[in-house]
Protein backbone atom coordinates (compact mmCIF):
# COMPACT_ATOMS: atom_id res chain seq x y z
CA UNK A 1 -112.25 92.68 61.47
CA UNK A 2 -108.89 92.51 62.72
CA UNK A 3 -106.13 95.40 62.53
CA UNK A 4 -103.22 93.08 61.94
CA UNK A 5 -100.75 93.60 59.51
CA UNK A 6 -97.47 91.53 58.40
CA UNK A 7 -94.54 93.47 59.29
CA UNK A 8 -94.41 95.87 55.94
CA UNK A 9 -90.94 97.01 54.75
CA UNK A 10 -89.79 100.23 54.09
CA UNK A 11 -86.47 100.95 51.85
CA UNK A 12 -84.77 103.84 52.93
CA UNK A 13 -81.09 105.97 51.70
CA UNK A 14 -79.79 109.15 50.58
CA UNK A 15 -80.99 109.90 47.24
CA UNK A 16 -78.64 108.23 44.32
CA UNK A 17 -78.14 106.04 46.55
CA UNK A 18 -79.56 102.78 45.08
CA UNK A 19 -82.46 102.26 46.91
CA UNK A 20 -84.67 102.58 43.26
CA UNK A 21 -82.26 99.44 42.18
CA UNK A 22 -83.29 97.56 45.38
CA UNK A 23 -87.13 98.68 45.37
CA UNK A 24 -86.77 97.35 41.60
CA UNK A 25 -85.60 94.13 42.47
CA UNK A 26 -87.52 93.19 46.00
CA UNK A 27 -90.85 94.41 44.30
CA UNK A 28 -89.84 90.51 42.53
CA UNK A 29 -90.73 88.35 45.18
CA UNK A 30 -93.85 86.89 45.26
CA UNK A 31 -94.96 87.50 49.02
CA UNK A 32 -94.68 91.57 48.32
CA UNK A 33 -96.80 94.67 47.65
CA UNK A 34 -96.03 97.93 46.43
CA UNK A 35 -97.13 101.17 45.39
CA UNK A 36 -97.97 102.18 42.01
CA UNK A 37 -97.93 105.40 39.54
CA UNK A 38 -101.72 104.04 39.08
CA UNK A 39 -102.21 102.36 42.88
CA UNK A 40 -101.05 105.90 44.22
CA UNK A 41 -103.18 107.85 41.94
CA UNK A 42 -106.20 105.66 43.26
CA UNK A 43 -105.54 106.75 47.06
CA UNK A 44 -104.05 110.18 46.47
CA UNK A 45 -107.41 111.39 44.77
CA UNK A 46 -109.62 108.66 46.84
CA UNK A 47 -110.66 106.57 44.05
CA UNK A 48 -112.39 103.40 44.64
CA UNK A 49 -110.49 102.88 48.15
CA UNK A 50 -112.68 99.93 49.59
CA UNK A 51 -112.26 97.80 46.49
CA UNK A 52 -109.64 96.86 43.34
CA UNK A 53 -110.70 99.36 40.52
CA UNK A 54 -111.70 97.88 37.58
CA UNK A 55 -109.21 99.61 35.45
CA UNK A 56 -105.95 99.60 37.81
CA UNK A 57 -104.77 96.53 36.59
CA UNK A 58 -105.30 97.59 32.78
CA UNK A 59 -103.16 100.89 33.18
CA UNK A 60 -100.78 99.05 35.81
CA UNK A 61 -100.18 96.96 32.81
CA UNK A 62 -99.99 99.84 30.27
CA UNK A 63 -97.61 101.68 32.42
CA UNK A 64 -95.37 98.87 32.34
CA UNK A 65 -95.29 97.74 28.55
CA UNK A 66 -95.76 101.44 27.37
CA UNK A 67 -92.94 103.82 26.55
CA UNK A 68 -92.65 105.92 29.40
CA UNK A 69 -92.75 109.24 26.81
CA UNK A 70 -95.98 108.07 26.42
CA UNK A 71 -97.26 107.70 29.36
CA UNK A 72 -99.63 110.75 31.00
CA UNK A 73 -96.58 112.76 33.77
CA UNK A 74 -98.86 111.22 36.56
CA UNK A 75 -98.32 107.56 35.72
CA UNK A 76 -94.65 107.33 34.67
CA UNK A 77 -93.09 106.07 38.01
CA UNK A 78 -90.06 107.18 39.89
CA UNK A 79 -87.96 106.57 37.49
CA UNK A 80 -86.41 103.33 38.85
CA UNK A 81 -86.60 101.58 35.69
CA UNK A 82 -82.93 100.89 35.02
CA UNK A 83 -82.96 97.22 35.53
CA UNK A 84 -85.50 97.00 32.78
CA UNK A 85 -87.78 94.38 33.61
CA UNK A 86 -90.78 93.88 31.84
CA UNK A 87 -94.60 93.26 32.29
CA UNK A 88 -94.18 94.24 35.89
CA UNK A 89 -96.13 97.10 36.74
CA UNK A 90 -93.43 100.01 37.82
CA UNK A 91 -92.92 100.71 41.38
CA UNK A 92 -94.10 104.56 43.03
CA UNK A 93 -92.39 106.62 45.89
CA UNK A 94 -96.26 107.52 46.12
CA UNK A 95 -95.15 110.92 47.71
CA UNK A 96 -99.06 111.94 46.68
CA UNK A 97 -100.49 109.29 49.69
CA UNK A 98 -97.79 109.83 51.82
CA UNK A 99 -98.14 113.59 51.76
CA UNK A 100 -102.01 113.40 52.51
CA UNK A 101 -101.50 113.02 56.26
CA UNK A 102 -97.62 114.81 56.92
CA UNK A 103 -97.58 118.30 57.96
CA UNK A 104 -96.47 120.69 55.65
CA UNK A 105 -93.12 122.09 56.64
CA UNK A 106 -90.14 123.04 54.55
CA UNK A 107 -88.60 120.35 55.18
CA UNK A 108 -89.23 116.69 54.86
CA UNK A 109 -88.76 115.75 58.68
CA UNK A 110 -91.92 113.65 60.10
CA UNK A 111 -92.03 112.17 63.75
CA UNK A 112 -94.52 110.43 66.51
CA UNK A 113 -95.92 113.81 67.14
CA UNK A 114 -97.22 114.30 63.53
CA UNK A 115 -99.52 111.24 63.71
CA UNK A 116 -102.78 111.32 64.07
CA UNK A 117 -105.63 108.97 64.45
CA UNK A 118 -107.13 108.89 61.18
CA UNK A 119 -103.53 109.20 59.57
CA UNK A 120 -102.94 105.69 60.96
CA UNK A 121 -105.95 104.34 60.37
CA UNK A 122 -105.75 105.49 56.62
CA UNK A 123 -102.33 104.09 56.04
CA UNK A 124 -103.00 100.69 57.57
CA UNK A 125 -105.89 100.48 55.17
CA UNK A 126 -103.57 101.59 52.14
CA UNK A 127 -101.43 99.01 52.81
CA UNK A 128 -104.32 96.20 53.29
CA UNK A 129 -105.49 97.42 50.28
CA UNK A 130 -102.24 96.76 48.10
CA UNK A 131 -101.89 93.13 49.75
CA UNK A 132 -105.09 92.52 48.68
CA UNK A 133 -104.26 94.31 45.51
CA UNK A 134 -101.26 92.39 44.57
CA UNK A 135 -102.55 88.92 46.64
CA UNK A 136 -99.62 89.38 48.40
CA UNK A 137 -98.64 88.93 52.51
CA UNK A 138 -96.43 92.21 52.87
CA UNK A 139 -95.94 95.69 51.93
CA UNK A 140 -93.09 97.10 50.19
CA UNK A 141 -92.77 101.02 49.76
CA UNK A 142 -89.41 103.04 49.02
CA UNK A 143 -88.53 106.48 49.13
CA UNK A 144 -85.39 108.51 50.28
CA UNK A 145 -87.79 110.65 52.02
CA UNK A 146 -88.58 108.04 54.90
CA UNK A 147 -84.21 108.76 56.47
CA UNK A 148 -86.62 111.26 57.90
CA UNK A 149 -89.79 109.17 58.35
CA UNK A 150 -88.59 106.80 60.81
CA UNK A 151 -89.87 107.75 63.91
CA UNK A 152 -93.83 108.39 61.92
CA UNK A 153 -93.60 105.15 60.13
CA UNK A 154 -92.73 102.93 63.56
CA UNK A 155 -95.88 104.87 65.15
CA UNK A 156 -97.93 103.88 62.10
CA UNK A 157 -96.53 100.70 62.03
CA UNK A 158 -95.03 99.45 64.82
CA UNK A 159 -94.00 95.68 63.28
CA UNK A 160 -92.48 97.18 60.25
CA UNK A 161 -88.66 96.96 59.25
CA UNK A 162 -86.39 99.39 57.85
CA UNK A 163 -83.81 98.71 55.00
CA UNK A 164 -81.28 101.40 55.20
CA UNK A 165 -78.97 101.37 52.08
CA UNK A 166 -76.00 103.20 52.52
CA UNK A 167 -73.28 104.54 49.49
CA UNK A 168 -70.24 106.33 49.78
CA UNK A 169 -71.34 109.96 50.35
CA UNK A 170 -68.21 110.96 47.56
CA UNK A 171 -70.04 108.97 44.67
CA UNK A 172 -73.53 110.35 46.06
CA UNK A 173 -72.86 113.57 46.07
CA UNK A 174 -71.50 113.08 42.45
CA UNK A 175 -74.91 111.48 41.29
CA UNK A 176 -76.59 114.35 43.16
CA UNK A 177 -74.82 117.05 41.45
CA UNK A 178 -75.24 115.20 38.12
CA UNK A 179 -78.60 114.95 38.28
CA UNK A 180 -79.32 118.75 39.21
CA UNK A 181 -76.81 119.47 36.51
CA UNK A 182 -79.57 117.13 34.22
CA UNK A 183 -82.51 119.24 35.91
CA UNK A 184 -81.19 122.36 34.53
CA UNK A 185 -78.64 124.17 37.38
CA UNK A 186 -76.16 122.77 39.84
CA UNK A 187 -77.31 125.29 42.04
CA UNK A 188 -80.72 124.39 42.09
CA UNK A 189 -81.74 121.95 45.16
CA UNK A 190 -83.33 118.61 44.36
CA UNK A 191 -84.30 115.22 46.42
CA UNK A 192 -84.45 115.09 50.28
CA UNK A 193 -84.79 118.19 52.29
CA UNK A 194 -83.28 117.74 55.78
CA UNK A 195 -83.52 120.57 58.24
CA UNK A 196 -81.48 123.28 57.02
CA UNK A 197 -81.32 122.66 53.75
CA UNK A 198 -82.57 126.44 53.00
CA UNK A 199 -79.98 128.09 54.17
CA UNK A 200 -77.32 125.74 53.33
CA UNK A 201 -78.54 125.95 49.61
CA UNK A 202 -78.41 129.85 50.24
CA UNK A 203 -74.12 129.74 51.77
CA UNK A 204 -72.64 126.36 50.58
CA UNK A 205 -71.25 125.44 47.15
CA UNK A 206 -73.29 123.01 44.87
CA UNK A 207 -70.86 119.99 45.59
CA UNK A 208 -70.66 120.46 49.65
CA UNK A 209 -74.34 121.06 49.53
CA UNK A 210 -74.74 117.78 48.15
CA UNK A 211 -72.41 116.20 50.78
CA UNK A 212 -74.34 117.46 53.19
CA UNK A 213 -77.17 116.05 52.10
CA UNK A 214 -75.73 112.93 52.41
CA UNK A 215 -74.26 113.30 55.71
CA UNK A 216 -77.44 114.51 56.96
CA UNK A 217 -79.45 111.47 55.66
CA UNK A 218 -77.56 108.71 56.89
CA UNK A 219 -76.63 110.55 60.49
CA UNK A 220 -80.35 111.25 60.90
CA UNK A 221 -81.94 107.58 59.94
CA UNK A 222 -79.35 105.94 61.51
CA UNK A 223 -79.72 107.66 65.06
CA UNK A 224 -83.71 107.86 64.93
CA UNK A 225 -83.66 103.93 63.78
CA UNK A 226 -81.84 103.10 66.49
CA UNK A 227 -83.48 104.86 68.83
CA UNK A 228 -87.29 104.10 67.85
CA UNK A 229 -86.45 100.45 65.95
CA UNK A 230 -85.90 96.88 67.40
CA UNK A 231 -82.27 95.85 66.25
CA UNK A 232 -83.74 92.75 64.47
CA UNK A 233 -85.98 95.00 62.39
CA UNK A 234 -83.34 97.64 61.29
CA UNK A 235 -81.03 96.59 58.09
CA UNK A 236 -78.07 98.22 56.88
CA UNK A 237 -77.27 97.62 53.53
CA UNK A 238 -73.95 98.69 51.56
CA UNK A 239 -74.57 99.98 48.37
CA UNK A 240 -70.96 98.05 47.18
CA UNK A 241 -72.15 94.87 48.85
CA UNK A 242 -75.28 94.77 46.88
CA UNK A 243 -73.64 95.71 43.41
CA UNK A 244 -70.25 93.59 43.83
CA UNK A 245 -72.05 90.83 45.93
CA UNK A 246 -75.73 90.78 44.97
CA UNK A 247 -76.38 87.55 45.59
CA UNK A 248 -74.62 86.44 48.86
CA UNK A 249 -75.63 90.24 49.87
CA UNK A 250 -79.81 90.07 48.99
CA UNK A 251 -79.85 86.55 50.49
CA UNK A 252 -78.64 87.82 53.71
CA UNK A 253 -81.00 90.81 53.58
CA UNK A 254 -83.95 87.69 52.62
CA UNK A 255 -83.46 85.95 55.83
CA UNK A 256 -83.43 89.23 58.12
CA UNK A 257 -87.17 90.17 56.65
CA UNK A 258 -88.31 86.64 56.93
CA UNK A 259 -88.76 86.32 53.08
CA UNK A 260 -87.80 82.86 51.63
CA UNK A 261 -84.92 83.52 49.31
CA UNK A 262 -85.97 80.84 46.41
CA UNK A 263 -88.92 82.56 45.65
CA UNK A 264 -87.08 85.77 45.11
CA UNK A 265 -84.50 84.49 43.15
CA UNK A 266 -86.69 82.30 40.82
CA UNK A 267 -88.10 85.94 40.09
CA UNK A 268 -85.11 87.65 39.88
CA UNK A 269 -81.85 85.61 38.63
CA UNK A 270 -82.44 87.37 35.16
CA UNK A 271 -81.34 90.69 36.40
CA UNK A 272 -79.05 90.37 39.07
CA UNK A 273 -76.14 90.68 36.58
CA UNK A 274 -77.72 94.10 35.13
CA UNK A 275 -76.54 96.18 38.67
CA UNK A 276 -73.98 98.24 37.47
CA UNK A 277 -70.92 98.91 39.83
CA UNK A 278 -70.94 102.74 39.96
CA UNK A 279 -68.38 102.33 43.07
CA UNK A 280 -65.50 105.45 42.79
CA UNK A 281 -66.87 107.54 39.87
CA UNK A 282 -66.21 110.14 42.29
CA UNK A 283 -62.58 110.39 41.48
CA UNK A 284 -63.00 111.36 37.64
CA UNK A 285 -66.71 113.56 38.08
CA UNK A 286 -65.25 115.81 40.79
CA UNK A 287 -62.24 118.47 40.07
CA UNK A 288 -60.01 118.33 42.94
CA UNK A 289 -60.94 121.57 43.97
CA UNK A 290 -64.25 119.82 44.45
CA UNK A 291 -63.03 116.96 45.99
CA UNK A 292 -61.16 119.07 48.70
CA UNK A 293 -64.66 120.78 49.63
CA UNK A 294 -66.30 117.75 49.91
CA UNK A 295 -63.58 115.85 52.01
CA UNK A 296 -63.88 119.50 54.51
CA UNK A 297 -67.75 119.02 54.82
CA UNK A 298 -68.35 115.18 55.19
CA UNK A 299 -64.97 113.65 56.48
CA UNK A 300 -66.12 113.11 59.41
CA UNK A 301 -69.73 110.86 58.59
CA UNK A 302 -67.12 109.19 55.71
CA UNK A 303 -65.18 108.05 59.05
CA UNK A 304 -68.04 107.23 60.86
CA UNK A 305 -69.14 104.79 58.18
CA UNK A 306 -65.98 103.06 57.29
CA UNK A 307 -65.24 105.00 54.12
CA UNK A 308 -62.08 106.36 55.14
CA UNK A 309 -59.56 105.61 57.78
């Protein structure tokens, strides 16, 4: 039996960065895979893993038609429902397969050097498994986590490509703080752990933590993808592009991953016009006290990326 695979794709960003809108959307063409709350339950506890389970596509349906309140914690998704499409089964950052083979460090930070044999061997099979799974060619897995993945994912899959979507680091640090501010304290950390992150948490402010963050995410992916990756299988994406400019924007992105752009569309026209433009909340969530903090900490990675002059 032969070890090839189609070239799978991985999505890749800061957190609040979009990527759960683009996951959402891709996850619609036909030729594509992807993890599920109940697909990554099935591998994470090695569940039926040489054949479909009888019952996945039951509760793959369930979690997509039930309330997610409903729903056991285990099997309500990432939540990257905000498109709101139906009687699709919900997409999975399936940390719990991922996280079988990494090495468990503070930080989220994976390279060549962590792989190992049956680690590769494993994954391929995961991602056979899901073709098979969905009767679909390719793979299709997001999570912010992977900025910091690159290098283990090109080992494990050397034919893969990497979408890279990049937002302004002012908005995403907004969204960041927002959502800790949801989780219960600004203060608290949440999402990607880069190197560091400990004792930045411990000596920074909430808001230039979160910049940070940022900065560290796209500075990191951006020199290990260009280091490891072929240029024709690394794609940056603008956040603005893809929320101003869907269409002209995903079509492009189609043709560089070598998927036909009808068959996507047919899928997908209905929800195109439900991405919101979230482009310069920034200026009316930050004080300007904040603002002046954040500017300090990532000016420089704002530059680098064409934010500011």
């Amino acid at each position: 039996m032969t070890d090839a695979l189609r070239p799978p794709i991985f999505i890749l960003g800061s957190p609040r960065s979009g990527t759960g809108v683009l996951y959402q959307l891709l996850r619609l063409h036909p030729a594509l895979a992807w993890t599920t709350p109940v697909t990554q339950r099935v591998w994470a506890e090695d569940r039926f893993p040489f054949e479909r389970p009888a019952l996945a596509p039951l509760l793959d349906r369930l979690t997509a038609w039930l309330p997610r309140r409903w729903l056991p914690r285990p099997y309500r998704g990432p939540h990257d429902g905000s498109l709101r499409i139906p009687d699709v089964p919900e997409t999975s950052e399936a940390h719990a397969i991922w996280n079988r083979y990494l090495p468990e460090t503070p930080h989220h930070v994976a390279t060549e050097a962590d792989v190992t044999p049956e680690a590769r061997r494993t994954f391929r099979r995961i991602v056979r498994w899901h073709c098979a799974y969905f009767d679909a060619d390719r793979f299709l897995n997001k999570t912010p986590r992977h900025a910091l993945r690159i290098r283990y994912l090109y080992t494990v899959f050397p034919n893969a490509h990497f979408v890279h979507l990049v937002r302004d680091g002012r908005d995403v640090a907004a969204s960041i703080l927002k959502r800790r501010r949801r989780r219960g304290s600004a203060a608290r950390w949440w999402g990607l752990r880069p190197p560091g992150w400990s004792n930045m948490q411990d000596t920074a402010s909430p808001i230039v933590q979160c910049g940070w963050q940022w900065a560290e995410s796209v500075t990191r992916a951006d020199r290990d993808a260009r280091t490891v990756v072929p240029p024709e299988r690394y794609h940056v994406v603008r956040y603005a592009d893809l929320t101003e400019h869907p269409r002209p924007t995903l079509t492009d992105l189609l043709e560089r991953l070598n998927l036909a752009a009808d068959a996507f569309f047919a899928a997908s026209a209905p929800y195109l016009n439900r991405l919101e433009n979230r482009n310069g909340r920034w200026r009316r969530r930050l004080s300007d006290e904040q603002q002046h903090r954040l500017h300090d900490q990532i000016a420089d990675t704002l530059r680098t990326w064409g934010f500011i002059d």
